[in-house]
Structure formats: structure tokens, C-alpha cells
Protein backbone atom coordinates (compact mmCIF):
# COMPACT_ATOMS: atom_id res chain seq x y z
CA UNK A 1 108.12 81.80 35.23
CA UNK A 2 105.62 84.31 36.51
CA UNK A 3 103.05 81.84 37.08
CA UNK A 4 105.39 79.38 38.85
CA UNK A 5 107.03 82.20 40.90
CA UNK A 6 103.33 83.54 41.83
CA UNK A 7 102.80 79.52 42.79
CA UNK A 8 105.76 79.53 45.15
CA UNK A 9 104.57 82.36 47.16
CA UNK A 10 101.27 80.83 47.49
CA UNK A 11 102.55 78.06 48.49
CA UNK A 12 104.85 79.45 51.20
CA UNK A 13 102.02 81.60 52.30
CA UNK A 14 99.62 78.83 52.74
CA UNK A 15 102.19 76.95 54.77
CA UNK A 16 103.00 80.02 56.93
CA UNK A 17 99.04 80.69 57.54
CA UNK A 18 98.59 76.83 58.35
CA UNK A 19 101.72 76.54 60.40
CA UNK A 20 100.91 79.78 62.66
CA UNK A 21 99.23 79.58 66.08
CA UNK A 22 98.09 82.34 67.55
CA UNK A 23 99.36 82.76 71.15
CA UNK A 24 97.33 82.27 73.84
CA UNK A 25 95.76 85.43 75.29
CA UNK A 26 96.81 85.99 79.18
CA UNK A 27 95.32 89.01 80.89
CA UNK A 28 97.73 90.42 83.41
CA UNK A 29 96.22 92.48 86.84
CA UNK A 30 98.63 94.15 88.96
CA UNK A 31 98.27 95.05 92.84
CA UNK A 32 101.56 96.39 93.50
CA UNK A 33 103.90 94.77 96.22
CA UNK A 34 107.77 93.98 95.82
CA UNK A 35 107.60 93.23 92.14
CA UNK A 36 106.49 96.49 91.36
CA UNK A 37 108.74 98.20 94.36
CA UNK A 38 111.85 99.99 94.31
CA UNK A 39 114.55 101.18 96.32
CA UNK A 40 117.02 103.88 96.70
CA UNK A 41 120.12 102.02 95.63
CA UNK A 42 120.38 98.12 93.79
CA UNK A 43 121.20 96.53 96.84
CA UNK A 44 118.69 97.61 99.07
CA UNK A 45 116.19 94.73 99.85
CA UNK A 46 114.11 95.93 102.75
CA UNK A 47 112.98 99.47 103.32
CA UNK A 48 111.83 99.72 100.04
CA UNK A 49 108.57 101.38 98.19
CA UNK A 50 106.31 98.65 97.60
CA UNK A 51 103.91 98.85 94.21
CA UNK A 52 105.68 101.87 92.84
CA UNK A 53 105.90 100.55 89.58
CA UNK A 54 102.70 100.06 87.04
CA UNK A 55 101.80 97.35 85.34
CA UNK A 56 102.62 97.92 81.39
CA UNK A 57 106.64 98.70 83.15
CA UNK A 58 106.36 94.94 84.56
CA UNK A 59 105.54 93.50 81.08
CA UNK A 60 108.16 96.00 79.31
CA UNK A 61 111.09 94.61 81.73
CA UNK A 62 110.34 90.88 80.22
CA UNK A 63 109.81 90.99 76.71
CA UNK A 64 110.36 87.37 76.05
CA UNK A 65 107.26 87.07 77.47
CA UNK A 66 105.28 87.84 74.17
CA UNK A 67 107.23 84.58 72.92
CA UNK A 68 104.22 82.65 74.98
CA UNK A 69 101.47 84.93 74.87
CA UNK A 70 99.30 87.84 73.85
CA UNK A 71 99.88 90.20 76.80
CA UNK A 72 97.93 92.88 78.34
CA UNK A 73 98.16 94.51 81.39
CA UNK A 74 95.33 96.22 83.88
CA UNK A 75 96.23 98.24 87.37
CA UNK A 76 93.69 96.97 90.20
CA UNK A 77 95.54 98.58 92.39
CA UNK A 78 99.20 100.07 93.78
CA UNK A 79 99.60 98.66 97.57
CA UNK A 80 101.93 97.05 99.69
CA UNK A 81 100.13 93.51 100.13
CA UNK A 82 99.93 94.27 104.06
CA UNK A 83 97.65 96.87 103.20
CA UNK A 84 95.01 94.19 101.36
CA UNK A 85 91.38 94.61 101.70
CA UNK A 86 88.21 92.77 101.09
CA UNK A 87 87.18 95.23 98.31
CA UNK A 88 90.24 94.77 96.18
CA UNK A 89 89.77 90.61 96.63
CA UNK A 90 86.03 91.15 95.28
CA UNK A 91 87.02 93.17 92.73
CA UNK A 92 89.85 90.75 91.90
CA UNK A 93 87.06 88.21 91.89
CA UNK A 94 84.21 89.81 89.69
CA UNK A 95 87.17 90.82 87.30
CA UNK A 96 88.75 87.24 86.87
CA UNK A 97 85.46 85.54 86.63
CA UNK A 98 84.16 88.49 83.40
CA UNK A 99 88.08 87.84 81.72
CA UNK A 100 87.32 84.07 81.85
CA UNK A 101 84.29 84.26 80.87
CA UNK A 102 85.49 85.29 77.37
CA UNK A 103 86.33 82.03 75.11
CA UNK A 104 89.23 84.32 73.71
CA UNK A 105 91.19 84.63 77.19
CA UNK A 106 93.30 81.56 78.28
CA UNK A 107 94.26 82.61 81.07
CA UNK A 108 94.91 85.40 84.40
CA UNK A 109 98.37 86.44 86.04
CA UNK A 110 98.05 88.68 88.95
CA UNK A 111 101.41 90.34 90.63
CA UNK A 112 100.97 90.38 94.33
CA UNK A 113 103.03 91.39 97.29
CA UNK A 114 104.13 88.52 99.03
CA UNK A 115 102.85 89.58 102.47
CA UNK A 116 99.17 88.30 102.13
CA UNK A 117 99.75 86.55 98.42
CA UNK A 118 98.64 83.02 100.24
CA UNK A 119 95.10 84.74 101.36
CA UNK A 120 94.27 86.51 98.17
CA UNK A 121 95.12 83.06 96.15
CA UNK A 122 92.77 81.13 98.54
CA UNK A 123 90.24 83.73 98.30
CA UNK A 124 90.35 83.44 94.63
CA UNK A 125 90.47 79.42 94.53
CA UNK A 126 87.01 79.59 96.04
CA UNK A 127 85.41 82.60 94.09
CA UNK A 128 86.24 82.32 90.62
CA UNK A 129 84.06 80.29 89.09
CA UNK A 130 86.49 78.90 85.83
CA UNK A 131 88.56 76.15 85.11
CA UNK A 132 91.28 78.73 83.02
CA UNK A 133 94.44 79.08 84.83
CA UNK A 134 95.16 81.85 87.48
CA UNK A 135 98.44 82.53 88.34
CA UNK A 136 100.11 84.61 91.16
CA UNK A 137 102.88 85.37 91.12
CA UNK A 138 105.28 87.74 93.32
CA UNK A 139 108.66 88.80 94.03
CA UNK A 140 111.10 89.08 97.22
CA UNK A 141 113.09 91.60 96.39
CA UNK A 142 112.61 94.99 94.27
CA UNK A 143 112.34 95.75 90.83
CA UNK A 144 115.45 97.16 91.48
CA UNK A 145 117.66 94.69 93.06
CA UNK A 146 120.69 93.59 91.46
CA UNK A 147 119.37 90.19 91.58
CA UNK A 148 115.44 90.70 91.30
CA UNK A 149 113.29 87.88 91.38
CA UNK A 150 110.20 89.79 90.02
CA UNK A 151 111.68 89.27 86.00
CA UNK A 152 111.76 85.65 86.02
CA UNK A 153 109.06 84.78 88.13
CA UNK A 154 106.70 87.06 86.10
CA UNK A 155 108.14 84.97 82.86
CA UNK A 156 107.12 81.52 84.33
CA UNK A 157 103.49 82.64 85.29
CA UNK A 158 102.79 84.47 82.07
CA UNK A 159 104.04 80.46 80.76
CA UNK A 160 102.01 78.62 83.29
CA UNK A 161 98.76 80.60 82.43
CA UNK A 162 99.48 79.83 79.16
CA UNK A 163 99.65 76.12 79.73
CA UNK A 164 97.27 74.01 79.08
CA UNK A 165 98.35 71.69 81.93
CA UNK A 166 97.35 74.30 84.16
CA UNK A 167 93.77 74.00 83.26
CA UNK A 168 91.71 72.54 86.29
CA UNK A 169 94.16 72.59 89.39
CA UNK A 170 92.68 76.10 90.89
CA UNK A 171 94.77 78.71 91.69
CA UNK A 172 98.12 78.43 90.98
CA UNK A 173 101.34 80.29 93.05
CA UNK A 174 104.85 80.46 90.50
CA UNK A 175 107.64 81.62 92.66
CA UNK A 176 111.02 80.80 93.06
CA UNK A 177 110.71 77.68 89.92
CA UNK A 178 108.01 76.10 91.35
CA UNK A 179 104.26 75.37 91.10
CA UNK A 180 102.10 75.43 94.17
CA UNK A 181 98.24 75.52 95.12
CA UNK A 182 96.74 77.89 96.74
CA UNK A 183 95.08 76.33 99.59
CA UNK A 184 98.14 74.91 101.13
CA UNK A 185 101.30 77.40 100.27
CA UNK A 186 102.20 79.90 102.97
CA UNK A 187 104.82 82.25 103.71
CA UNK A 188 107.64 80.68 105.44
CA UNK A 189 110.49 83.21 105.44
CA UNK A 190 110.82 86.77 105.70
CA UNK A 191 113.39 87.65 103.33
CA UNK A 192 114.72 84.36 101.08
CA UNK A 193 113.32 83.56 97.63
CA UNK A 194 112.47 80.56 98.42
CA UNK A 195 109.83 81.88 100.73
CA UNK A 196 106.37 80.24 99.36
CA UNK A 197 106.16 76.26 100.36
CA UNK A 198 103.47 73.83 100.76
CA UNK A 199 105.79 72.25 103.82
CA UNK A 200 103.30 69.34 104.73
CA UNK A 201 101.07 68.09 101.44
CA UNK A 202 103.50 69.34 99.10
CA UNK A 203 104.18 71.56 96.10
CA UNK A 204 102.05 70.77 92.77
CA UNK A 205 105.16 70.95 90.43
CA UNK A 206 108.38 72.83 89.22
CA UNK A 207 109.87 74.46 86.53
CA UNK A 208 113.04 73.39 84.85
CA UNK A 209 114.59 74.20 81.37
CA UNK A 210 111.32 76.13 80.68
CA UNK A 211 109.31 73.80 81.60
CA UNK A 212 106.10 72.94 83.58
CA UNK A 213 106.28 69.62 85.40
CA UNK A 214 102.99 68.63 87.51
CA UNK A 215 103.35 65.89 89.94
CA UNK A 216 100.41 66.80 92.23
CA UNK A 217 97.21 68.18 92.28
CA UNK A 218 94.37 68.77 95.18
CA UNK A 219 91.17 66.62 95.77
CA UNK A 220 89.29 69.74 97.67
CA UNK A 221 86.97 72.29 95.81
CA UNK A 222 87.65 74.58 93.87
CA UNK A 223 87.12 77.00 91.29
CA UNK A 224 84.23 75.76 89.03
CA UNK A 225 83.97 73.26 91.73
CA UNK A 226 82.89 76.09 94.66
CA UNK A 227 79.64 76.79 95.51
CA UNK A 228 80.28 80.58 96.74
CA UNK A 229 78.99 83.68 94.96
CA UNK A 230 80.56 86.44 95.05
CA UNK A 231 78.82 88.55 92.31
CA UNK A 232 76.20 90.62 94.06
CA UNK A 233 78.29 91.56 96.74
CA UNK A 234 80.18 94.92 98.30
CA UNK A 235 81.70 93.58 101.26
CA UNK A 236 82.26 90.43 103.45
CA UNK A 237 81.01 89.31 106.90
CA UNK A 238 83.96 90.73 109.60
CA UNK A 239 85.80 87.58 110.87
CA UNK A 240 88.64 88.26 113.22
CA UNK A 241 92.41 85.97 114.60
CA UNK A 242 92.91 85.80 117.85
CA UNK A 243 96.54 84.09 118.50
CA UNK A 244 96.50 82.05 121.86
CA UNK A 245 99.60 82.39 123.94
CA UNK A 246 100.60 81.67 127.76
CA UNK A 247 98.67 84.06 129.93
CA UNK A 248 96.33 84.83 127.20
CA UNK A 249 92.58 85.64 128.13
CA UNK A 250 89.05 86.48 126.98
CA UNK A 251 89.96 90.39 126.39
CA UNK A 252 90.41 90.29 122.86
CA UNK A 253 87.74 87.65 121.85
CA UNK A 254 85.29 90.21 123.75
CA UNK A 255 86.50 93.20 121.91
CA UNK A 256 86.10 91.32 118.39
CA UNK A 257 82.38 90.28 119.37
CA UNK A 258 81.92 94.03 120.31
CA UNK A 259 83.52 95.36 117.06
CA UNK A 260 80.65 93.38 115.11
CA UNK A 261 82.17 89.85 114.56
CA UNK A 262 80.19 87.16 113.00
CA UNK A 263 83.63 84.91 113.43
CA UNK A 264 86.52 84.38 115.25
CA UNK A 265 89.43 82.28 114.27
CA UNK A 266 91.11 80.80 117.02
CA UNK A 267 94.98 80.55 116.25
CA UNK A 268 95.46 78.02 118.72
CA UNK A 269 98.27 76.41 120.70
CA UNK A 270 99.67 72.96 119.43
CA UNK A 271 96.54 71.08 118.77
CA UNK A 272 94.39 73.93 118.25
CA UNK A 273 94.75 74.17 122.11
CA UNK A 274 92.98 77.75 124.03
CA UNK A 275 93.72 78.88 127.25
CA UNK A 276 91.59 77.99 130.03
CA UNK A 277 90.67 82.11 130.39
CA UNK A 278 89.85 82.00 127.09
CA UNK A 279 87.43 79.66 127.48
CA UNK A 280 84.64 81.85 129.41
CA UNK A 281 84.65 84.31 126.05
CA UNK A 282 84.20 81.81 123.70
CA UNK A 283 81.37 80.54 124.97
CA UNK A 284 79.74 83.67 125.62
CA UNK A 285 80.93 84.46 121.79
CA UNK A 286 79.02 81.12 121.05
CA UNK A 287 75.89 81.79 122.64
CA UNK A 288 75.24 84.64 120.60
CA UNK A 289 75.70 83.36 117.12
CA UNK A 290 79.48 83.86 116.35
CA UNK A 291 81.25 81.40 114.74
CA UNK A 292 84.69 80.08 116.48
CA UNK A 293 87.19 78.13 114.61
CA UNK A 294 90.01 76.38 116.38
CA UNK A 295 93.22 76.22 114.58
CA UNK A 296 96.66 76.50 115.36
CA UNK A 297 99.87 78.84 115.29
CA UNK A 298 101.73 75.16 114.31
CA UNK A 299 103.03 75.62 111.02
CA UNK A 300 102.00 71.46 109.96
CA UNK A 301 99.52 69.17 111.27
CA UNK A 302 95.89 69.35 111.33
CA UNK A 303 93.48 70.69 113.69
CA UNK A 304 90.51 68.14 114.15
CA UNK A 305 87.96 67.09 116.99
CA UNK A 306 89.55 67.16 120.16
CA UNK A 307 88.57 68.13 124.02
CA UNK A 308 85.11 66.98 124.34
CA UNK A 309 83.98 70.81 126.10
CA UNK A 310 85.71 71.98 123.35
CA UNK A 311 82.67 70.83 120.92
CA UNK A 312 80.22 71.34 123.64
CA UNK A 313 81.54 75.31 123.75
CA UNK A 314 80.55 75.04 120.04
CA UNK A 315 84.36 74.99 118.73
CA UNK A 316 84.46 73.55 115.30
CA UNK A 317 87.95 72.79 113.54
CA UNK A 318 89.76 74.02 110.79
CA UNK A 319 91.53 70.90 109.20
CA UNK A 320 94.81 71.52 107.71
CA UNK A 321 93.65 74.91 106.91
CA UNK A 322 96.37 77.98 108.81
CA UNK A 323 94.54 80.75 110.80
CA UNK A 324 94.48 83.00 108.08
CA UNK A 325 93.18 80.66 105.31
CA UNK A 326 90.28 79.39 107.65
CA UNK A 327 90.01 82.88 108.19
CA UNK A 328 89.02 83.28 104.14
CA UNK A 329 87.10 80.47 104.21
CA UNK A 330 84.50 81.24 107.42
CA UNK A 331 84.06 84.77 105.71
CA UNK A 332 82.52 83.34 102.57
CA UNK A 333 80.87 79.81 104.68
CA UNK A 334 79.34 83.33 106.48
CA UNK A 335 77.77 85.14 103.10
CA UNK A 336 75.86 81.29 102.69
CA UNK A 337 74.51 80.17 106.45
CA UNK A 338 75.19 80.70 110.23
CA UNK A 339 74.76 76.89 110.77
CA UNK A 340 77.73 75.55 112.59
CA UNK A 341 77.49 72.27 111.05
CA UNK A 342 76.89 73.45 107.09
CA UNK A 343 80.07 75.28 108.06
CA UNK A 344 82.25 72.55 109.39
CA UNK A 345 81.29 70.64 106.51
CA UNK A 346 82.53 73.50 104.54
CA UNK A 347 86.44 73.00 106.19
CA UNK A 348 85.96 69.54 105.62
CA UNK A 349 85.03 70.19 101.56
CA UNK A 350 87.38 73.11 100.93
């Protein structure tokens, strides 16, 4: 009997040891924003204190997370996402490309205010250099809503990292139950959940019953795919917006150049249209060495060769890419060449 019963425990400790997976590691970085805000009272959902919260009281508030994966957490930083700088996106970078680089990490879920979430993913889609998943991931209203958003959408990207579906697609956004990509998601509402689209070349997938379900996925560069380094830098060439309007005029395009510019991004009218009295500063802007961009304040459609001047004032275009995504993009083209056609072929790749 006390052999057999010694056999029986073997035997249901050899099953448990072959039967057990370990989880799949996911490294969590918090920058603050809504998820991490709170207010004075549980149905306040503007006015609040952005990134008040810290990261290990994120992971606390959704414990059926650790069903999934091996959590842990890291503070980058506490900010509203209006307040995001190019030194927190490097150090976002150089710290998602050292996790990845470690065979024992499966994956990276960053909490981001919503404000410039879109720019920080894009940034990130060109500069880490990994096909693991990244995952960003945000809320609308505070930690302390009666109906937060922040819980569940913090569940579903800890799940997505952990996915290996994910692998491959770049950087991924999980708000609101779905999947999107980070070069063509933007903002599209101030307040409702449902904020984060990719209106015009769609959303990359949803989640439903707890599950991932991808239906699309991007044929630009990305990730492992990018050629841009962003290890041995401290800072990023100053590229500027300039958002065309009726009456508008060269005034702000010659304060940018003045303020040390080495682009401007023309947020352009319809088609990537500028004012006439625009015109004169561009091509001064041109003429010595900075890089214009024409896109548009049009939420769809892209921005491609157009007005004939426009080309011979050295415009280039920005594709389907917004203002503030070509915006990303011309800052890194910048850290690589000045060459305005190495660059255009750069909105044409990414």
C-alpha cells in the first residue's frame, strides 16, 4: 500500500508538472493619463487629475489578469498625455527594445493618456526593433468613475500581449473591445469610449467572449521591419504643425523656421491645399533646407501629388498619414538624411 500510494502521487505529480504552462511574461510601463486619474466624486468625467495613480494600483484593481500572465509593473512616468515629450518616447523606446530583447518576455503593455496615445504608438511602431507584441492601451474616463473603462481595457491588453496572434502586426491599440494599428487609429471623440478608430483602412480586429479575432493587418513597415535607430540618441530633430485656415499666412511658418525647425508639417485644407500667403514662406522655408510636408486637417483621404508649384516649392506629401503622425515620421526620416526624396520615399514605405 505504501508503495502504490507513493506511485499515485508520482503519478499525479508528473501529470501536474507536464500539464503546467508557465504564463507568458508581459512587462507593464505606465505614463499616467485617465487610467491612472481620479476625480473628486464617481461621476465626475472631466476635470479630473490625470496619472495620479501608480502602476502596481493599476495591476491590483484587475487581478484576473494574472489568469493570462506573469505581471510586472514599471512607472516611466506620471503625466497627463498632453504633456508628452520626445524624451519620455525615447525612453519608451530604448526600454521596450532591452524588455524584448530578453527571450523570457512575451510581451509590453503601456497605459497611456488618450490625448497623444495615437503619436506615442506610431512613434513606437517605427522604433522598436521586435516582432513581440506592444500594446497600448488607455482609458476615457477615471479610475474612479462609476463606469471606468481603464479595468477592462487594461484586462484585454495584458491578453493581447500575451497572444501569440499578436506577434508581427506592430503596435497594437486595445480600447473599447477592439484591436487597432498604430499607424492609422486616431482620436475621434472627446469624451465617448469609443473614441480610438481607424475610420478609413479599418480596425485590425475585436474582442468578444475573451477573445482576440484578427481580420486585418498592415503591409507598411514596421517594427523589426524599420530601418530607424533610436539607440544613441537624447533628443529628436524639432518638426513643427502649422494648420491652414481661411486668411491664414506665412507668420507662423516664419516663426517655426526661426525657432530652429528642420520640418514643418503642413495641416492642409481638403487636399492638402495652403493658402496662397502661405505660399511665399514655404518657399523661403524650402530654400534653406527645411522639410515641408503637405497634409490635411481632413479626417480620411490621402494627401498625394497635386498642384504642379506645389512640387516645384519643394512640397512633398504625406499619404494617408494625419498631421501629427507625419509629424512622427519626418522627425525620425530627419535623424537619417535631409534628402527630400529619401524622405518621400519614407511616407511612401511607412
Amino acid at each position: 500500500m505504501h508503495f502504490g500510494h507513493k506511485l499515485i502521487t508520482f503519478a499525479v505529480g508528473l501529470a501536474i508538472a507536464v500539464g503546467a504552462q508557465a504564463l507568458p511574461q508581459v512587462k507593464i510601463l505606465a505614463t499616467g493619463g485617465t487610467i491612472a486619474g481620479t476625480a473628486s466624486s464617481s461621476t465626475q468625467m472631466t476635470g479630473y487629475k490625470a496619472g495620479n495613480l501608480g502602476v502596481q494600483v493599476l495591476i491590483n484593481a484587475v487581478p484576473q489578469i494574472k489568469q493570462y500572465a506573469e505581471v510586472s509593473g514599471e512607472q516611466v512616468s506620471n503625466i497627463g498625455s498632453e504633456n508628452m515629450t520626445d524624451k519620455i518616447w525615447l525612453k519608451l523606446a530604448k526600454r521596450c527594445n532591452e524588455l524584448l530583447a530578453d527571450p523570457n518576455v512575451s510581451g509590453i503593455v503601456i497605459t497611456h493618456g488618450t490625448d497623444t496615445l495615437e503619436e506615442t504608438a506610431y512613434f513606437l511602431n517605427l522604433t522598436v526593433h521586435s516582432d513581440k507584441p506592444i500594446v497600448i492601451v488607455g482609458a476615457m474616463r477615471p479610475a474612479t468613475a462609476i463606469s471606468a473603462d481603464g479595468p477592462i481595457n487594461l484586462l484585454n491588453a495584458v491578453k493581447l500581449a500575451a497572444d501569440p496572434q499578436s506577434k508581427g502586426r506592430g503596435v497594437l491599440i486595445a480600447m473599447n473591445d477592439m484591436i487597432n494599428g498604430a499607424r492609422d487609429t486616431t482620436k475621434t471623440d472627446t469624451t465617448n469610449v469609443a473614441t480610438f478608430m481607424s475610420p478609413e483602412l479599418g480596425a485590425f480586429g475585436f474582442i468578444a467572449s475573451g477573445h482576440n479575432y484578427f481580420v486585418r493587418q498592415t503591409t507598411k513597415r514596421h517594427t523589426s521591419g524599420s530601418e530607424f535607430d533610436v539607440s544613441k540618441l537624447d533628443s529628436l530633430p524639432r518638426v513643427d504643425i502649422v494648420y491652414s485656415h481661411s486668411n491664414a499666412d506665412r507668420v507662423p511658418i516664419d516663426a517655426f523656421v526661426k525657432a530652429g525647425a528642420k520640418g514643418i508639417i503642413m495641416a492642409g485644407t481638403g487636399d492638402g491645399s495652403v493658402h496662397e500667403w502661405e505660399e511665399p514662406g514655404i518657399v523661403d522655408a524650402t530654400k534653406k533646407g527645411v522639410i515641408v510636408i503637405r497634409s490635411s486637417r481632413v479626417p480620411n483621404g490621402p494627401v498625394t501629388e497635386s498642384l504642379q508649384r506645389y512640387a516645384d516649392e519643394g512640397m512633398l506629401q504625406s499619404g494617408t498619414l494625419n498631421p501629427q503622425k507625419s509629424r512622427v515620421l519626418l522627425q525620425l526620416a530627419l535623424t537619417k538624411t535631409n534628402d527630400p526624396k529619401k524622405i518621400q520615399e519614407y511616407f511612401e514605405e511607412y
